[in-house]
PDB file of N, CA and C in Angstrom:
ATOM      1  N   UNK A   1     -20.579  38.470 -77.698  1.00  0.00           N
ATOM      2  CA  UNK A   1     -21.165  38.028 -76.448  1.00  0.00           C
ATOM      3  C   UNK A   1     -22.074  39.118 -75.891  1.00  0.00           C
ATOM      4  N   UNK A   2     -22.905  38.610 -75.054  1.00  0.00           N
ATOM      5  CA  UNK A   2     -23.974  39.590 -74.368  1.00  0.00           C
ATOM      6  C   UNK A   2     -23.194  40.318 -73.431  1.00  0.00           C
ATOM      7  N   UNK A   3     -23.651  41.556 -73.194  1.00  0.00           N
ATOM      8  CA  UNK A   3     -23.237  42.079 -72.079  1.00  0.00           C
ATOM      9  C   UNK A   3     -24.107  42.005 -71.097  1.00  0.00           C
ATOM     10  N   UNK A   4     -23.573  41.715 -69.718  1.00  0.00           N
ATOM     11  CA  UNK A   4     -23.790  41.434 -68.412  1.00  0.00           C
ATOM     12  C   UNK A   4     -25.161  42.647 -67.776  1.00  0.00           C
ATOM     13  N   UNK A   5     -25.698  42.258 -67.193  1.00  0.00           N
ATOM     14  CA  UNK A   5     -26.798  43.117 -67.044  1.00  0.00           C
ATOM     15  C   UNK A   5     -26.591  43.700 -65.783  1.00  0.00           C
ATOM     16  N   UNK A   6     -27.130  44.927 -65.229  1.00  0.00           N
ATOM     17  CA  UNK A   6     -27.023  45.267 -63.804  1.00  0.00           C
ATOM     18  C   UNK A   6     -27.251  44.156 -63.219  1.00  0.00           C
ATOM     19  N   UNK A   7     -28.553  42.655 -62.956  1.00  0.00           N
ATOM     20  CA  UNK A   7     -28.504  41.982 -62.183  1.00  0.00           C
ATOM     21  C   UNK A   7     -27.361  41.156 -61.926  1.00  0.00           C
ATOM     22  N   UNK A   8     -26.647  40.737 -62.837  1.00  0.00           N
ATOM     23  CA  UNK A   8     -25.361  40.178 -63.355  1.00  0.00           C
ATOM     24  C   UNK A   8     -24.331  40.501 -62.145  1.00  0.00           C
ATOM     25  N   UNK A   9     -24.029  41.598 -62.814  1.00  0.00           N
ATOM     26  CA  UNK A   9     -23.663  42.575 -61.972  1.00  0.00           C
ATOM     27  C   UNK A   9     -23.374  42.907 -60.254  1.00  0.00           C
ATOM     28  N   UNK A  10     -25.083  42.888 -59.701  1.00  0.00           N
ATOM     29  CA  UNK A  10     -24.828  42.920 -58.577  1.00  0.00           C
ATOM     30  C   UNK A  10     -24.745  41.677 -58.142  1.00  0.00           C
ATOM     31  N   UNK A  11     -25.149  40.425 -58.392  1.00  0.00           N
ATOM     32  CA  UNK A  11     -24.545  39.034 -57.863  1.00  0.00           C
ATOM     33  C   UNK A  11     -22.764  39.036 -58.263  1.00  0.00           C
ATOM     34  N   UNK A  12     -22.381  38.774 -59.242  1.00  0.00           N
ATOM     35  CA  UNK A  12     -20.648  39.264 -58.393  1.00  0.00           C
ATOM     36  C   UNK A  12     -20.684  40.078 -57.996  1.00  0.00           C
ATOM     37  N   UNK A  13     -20.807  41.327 -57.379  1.00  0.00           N
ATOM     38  CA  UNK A  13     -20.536  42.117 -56.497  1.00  0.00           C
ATOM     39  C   UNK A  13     -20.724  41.369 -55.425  1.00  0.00           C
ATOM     40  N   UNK A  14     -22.143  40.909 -54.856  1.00  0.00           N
ATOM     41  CA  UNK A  14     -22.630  40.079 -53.714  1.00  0.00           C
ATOM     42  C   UNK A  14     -21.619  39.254 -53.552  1.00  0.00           C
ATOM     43  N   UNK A  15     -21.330  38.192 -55.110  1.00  0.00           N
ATOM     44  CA  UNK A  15     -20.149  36.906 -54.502  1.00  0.00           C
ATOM     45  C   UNK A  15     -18.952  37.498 -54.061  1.00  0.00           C
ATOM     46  N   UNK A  16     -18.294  38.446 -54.602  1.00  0.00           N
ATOM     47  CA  UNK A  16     -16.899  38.920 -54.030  1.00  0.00           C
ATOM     48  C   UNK A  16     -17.259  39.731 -53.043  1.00  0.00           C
ATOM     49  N   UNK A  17     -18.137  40.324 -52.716  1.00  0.00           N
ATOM     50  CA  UNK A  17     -18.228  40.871 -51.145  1.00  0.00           C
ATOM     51  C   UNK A  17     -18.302  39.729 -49.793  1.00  0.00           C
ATOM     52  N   UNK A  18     -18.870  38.809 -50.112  1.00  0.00           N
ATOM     53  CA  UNK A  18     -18.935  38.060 -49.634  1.00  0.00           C
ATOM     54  C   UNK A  18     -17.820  37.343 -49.151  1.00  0.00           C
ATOM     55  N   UNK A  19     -16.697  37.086 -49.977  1.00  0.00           N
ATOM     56  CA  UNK A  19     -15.477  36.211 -50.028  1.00  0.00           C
ATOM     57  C   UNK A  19     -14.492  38.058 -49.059  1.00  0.00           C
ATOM     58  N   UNK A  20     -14.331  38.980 -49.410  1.00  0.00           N
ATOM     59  CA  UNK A  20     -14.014  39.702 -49.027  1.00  0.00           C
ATOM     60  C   UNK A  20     -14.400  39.991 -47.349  1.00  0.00           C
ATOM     61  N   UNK A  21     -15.266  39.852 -47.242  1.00  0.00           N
ATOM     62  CA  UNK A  21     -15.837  40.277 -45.590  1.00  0.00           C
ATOM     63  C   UNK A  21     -15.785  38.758 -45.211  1.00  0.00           C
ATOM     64  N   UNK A  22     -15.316  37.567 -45.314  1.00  0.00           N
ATOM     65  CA  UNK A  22     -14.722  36.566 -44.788  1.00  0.00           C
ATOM     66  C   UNK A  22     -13.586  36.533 -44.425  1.00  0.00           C
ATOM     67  N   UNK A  23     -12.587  37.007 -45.560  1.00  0.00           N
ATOM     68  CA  UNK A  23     -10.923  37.304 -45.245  1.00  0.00           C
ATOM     69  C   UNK A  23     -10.921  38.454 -44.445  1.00  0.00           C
ATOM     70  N   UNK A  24     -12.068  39.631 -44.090  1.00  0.00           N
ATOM     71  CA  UNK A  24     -11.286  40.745 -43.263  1.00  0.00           C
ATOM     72  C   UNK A  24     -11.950  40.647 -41.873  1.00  0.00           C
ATOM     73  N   UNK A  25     -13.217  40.592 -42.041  1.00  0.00           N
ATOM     74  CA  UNK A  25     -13.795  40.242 -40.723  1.00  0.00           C
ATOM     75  C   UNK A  25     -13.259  39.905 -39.629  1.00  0.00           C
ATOM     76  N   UNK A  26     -12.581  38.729 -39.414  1.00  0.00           N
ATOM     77  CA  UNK A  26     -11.907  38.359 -38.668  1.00  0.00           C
ATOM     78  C   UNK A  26     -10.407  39.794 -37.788  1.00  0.00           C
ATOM     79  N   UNK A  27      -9.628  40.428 -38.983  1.00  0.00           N
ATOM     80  CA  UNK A  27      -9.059  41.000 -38.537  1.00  0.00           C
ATOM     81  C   UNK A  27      -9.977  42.187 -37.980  1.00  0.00           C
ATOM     82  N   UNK A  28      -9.988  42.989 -36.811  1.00  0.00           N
ATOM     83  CA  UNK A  28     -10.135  43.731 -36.065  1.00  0.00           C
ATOM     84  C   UNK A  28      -9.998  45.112 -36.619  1.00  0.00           C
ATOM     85  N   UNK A  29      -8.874  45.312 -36.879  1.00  0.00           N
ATOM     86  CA  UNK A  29      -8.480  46.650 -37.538  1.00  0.00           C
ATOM     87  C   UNK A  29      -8.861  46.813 -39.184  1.00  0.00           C
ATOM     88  N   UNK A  30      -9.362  45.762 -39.665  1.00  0.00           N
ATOM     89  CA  UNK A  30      -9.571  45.723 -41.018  1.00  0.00           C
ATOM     90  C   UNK A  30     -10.454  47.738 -41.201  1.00  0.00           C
ATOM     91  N   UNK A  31      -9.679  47.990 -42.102  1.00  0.00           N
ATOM     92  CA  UNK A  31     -10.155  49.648 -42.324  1.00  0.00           C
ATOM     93  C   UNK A  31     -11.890  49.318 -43.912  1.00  0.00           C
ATOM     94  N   UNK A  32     -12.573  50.124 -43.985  1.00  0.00           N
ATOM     95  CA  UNK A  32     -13.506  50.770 -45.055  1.00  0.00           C
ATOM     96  C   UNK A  32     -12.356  50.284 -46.503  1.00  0.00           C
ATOM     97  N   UNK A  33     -11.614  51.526 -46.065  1.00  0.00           N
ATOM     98  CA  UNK A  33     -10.659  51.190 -47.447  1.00  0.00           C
ATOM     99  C   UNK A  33     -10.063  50.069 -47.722  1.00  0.00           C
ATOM    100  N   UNK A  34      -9.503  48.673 -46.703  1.00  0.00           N
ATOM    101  CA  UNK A  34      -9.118  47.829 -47.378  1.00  0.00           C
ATOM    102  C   UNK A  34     -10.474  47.161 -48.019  1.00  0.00           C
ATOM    103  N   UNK A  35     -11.838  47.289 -47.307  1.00  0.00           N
ATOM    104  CA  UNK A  35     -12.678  46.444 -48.090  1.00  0.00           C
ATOM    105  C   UNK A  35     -12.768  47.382 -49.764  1.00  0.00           C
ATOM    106  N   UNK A  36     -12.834  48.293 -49.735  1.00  0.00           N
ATOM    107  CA  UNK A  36     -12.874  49.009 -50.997  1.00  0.00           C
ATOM    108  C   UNK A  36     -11.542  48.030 -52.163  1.00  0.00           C
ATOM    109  N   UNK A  37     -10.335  48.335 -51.693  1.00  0.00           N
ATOM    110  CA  UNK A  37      -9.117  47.948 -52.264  1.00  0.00           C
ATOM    111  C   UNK A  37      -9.398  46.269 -52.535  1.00  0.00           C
ATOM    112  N   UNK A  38      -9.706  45.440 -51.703  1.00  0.00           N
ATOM    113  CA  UNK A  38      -9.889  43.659 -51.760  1.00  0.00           C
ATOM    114  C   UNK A  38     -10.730  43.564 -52.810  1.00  0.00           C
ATOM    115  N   UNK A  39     -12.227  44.547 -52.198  1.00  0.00           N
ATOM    116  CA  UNK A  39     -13.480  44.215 -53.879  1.00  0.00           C
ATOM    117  C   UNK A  39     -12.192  44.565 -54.927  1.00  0.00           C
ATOM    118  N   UNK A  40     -11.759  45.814 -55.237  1.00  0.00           N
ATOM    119  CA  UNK A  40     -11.311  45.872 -56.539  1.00  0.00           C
ATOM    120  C   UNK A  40     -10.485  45.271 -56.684  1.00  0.00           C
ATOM    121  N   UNK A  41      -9.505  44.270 -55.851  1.00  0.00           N
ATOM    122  CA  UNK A  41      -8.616  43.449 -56.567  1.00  0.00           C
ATOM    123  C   UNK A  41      -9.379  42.417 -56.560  1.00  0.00           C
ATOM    124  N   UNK A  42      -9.905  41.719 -55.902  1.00  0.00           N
ATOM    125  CA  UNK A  42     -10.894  40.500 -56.187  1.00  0.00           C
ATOM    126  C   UNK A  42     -11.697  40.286 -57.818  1.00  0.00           C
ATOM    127  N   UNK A  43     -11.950  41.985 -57.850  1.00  0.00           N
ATOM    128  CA  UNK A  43     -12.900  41.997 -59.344  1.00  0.00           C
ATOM    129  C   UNK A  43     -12.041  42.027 -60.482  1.00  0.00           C
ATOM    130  N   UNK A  44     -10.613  42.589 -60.103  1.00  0.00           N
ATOM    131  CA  UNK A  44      -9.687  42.804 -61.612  1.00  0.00           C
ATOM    132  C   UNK A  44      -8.907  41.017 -61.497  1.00  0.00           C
ATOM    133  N   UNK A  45      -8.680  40.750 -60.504  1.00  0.00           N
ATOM    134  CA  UNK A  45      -7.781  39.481 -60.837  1.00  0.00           C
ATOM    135  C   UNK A  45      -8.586  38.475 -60.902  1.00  0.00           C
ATOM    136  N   UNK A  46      -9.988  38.256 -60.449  1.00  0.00           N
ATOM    137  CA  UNK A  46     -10.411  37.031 -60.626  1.00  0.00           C
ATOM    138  C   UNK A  46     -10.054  36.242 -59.085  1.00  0.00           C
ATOM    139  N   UNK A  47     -11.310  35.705 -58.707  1.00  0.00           N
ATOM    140  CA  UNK A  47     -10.807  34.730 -57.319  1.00  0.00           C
ATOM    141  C   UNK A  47      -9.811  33.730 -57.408  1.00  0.00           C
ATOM    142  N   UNK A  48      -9.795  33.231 -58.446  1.00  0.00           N
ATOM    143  CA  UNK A  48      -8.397  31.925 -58.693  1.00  0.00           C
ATOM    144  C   UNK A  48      -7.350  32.591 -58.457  1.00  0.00           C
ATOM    145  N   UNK A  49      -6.862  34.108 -58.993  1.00  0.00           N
ATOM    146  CA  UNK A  49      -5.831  34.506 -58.402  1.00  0.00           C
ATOM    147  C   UNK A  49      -5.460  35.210 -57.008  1.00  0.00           C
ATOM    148  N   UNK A  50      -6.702  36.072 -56.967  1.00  0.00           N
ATOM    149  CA  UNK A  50      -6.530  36.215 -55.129  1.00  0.00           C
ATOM    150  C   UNK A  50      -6.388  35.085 -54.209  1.00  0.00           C
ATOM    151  N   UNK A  51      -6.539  34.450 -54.674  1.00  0.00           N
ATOM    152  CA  UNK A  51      -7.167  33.168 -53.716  1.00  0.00           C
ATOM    153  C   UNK A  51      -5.719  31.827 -53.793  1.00  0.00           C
ATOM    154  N   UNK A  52      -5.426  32.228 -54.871  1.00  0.00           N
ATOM    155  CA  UNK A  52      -3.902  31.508 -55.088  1.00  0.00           C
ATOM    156  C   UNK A  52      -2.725  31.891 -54.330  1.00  0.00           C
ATOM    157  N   UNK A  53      -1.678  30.879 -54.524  1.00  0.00           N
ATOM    158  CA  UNK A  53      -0.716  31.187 -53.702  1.00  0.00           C
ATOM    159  C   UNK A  53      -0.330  32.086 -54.129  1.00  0.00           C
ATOM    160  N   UNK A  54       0.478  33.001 -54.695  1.00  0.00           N
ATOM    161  CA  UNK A  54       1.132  33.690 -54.986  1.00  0.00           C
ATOM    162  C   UNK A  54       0.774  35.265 -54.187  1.00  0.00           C
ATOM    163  N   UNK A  55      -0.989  35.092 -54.387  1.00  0.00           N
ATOM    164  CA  UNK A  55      -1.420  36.926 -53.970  1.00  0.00           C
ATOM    165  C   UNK A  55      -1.449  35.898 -52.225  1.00  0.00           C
ATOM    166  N   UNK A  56      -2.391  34.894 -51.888  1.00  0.00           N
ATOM    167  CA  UNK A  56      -2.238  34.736 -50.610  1.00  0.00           C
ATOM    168  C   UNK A  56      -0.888  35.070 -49.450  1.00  0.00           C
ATOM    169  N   UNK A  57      -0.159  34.547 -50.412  1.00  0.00           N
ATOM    170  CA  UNK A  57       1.414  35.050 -49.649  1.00  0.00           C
ATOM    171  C   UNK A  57       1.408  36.126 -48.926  1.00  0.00           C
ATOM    172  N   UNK A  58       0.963  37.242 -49.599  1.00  0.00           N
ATOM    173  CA  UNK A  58       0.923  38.458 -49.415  1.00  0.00           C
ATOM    174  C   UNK A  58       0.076  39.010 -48.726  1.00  0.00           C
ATOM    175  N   UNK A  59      -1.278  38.256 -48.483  1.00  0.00           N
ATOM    176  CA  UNK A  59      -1.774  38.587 -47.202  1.00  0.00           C
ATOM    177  C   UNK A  59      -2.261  37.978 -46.183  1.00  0.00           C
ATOM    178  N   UNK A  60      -1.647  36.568 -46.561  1.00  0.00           N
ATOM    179  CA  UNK A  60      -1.752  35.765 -45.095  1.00  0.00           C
ATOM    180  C   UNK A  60      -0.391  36.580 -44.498  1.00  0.00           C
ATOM    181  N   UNK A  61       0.625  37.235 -44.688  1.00  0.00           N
ATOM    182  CA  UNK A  61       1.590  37.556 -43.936  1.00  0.00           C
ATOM    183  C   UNK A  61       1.141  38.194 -42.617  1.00  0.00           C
ATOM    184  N   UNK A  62       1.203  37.979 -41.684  1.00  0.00           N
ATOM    185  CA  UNK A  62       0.378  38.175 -40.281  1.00  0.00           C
ATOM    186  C   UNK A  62       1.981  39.327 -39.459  1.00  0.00           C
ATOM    187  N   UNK A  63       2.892  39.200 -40.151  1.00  0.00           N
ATOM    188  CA  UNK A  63       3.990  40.349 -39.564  1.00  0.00           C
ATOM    189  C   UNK A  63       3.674  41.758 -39.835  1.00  0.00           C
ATOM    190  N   UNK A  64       2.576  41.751 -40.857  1.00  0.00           N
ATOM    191  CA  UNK A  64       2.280  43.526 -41.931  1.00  0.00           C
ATOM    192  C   UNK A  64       0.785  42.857 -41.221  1.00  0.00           C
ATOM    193  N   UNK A  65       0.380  44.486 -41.101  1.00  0.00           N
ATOM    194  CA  UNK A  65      -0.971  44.880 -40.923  1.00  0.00           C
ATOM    195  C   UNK A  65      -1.534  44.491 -41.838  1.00  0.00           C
ATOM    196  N   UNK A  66      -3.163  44.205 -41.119  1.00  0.00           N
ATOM    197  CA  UNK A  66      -4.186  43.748 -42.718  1.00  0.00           C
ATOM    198  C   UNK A  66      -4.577  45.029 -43.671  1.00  0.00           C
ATOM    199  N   UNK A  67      -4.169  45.971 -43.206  1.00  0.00           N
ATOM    200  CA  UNK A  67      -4.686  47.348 -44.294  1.00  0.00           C
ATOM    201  C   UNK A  67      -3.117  47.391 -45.023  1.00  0.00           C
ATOM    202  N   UNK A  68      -2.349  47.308 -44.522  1.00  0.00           N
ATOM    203  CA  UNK A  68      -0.925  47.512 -45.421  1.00  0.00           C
ATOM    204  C   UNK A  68      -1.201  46.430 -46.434  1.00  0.00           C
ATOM    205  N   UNK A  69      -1.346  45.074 -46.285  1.00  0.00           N
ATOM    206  CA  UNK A  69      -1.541  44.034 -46.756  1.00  0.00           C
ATOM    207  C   UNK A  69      -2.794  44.188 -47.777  1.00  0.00           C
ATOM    208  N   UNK A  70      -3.717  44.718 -47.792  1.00  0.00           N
ATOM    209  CA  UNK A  70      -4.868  45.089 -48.886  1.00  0.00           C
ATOM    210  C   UNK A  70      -4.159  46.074 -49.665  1.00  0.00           C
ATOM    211  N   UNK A  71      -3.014  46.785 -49.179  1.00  0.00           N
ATOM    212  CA  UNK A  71      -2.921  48.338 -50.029  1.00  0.00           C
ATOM    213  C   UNK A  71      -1.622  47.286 -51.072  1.00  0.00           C
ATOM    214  N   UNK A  72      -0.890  46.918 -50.066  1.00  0.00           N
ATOM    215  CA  UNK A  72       0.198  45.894 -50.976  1.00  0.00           C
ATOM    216  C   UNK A  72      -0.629  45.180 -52.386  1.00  0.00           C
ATOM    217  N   UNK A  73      -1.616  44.405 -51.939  1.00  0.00           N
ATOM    218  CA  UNK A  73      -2.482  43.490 -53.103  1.00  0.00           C
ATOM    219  C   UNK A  73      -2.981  44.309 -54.136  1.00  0.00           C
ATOM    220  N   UNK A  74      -3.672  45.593 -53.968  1.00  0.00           N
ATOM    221  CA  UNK A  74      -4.007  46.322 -54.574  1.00  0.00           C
ATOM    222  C   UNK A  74      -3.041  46.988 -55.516  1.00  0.00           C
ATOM    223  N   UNK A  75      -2.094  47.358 -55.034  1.00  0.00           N
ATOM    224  CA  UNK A  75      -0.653  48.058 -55.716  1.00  0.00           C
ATOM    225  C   UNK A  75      -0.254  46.881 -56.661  1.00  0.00           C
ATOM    226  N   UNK A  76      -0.258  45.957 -56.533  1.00  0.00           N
ATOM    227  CA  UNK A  76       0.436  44.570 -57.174  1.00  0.00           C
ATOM    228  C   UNK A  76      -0.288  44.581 -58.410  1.00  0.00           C
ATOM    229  N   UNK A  77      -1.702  44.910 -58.212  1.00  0.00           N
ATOM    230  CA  UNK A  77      -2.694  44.480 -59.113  1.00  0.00           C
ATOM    231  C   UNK A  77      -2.724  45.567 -59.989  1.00  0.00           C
ATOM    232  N   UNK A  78      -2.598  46.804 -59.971  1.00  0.00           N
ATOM    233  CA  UNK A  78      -2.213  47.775 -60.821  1.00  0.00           C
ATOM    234  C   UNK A  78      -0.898  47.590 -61.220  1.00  0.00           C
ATOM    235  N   UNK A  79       0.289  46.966 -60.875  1.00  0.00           N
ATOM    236  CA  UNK A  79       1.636  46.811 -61.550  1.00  0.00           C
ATOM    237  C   UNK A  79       1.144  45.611 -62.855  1.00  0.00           C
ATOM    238  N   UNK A  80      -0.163  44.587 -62.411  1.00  0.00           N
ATOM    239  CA  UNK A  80      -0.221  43.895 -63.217  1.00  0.00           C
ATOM    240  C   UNK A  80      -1.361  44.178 -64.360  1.00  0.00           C
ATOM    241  N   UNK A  81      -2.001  45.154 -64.180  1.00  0.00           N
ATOM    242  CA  UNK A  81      -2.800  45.913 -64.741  1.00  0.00           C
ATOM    243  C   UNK A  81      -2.223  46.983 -66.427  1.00  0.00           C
ATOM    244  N   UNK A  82      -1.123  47.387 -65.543  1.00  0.00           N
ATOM    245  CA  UNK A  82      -0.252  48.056 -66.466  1.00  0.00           C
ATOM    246  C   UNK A  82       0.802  47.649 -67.489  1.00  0.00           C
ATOM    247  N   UNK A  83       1.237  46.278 -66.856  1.00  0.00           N
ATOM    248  CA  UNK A  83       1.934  45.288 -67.692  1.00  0.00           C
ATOM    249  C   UNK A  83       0.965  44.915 -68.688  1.00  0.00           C
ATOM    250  N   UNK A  84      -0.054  44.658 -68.571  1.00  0.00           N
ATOM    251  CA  UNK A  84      -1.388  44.245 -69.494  1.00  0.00           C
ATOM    252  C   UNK A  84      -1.431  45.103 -70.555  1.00  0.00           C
ATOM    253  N   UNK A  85      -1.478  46.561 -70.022  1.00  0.00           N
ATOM    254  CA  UNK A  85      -1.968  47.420 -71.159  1.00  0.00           C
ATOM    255  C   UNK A  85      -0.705  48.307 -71.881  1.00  0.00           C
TER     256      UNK A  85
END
């Protein structure tokens, strides 16, 4: 297969920034670093799984802060990262 070109490239970046500054925006306290942490789990799991129940659980939880809640998703995604490899 071809490999993906920088333009490639920066359109998912654009689409998952996009989907990312929708889910944090709203929260107030949303920190730099959770948008850092959301792109990179957004980009390693794929939107079907952020976006699924299982990771949603975890940060629609409105009892945990939205930066605990990005650092949680992020941590998850390296436990599943490592199971992989």
């Amino acid at each position: 297969t071809p490999e993906l070109s920088d333009h490639d490239y920066q359109k998912i970046a654009e689409m998952i920034f996009r989907r990312v500054h929708a889910f944090l925006k709203p929260e107030q306290t949303a920190t730099y670093d959770s948008y850092v942490l959301m792109m990179l789990v957004y980009f390693i799991r794929g939107i079907e799984q952020v976006e699924g129940p299982d990771m949603r659980a975890t940060l629609q939880n409105r009892r945990i802060g939205i930066n605990t809640r990005a650092r949680v998703a992020y941590d998850l995604t390296k436990v599943f990262m490592q199971e992989l490899g």
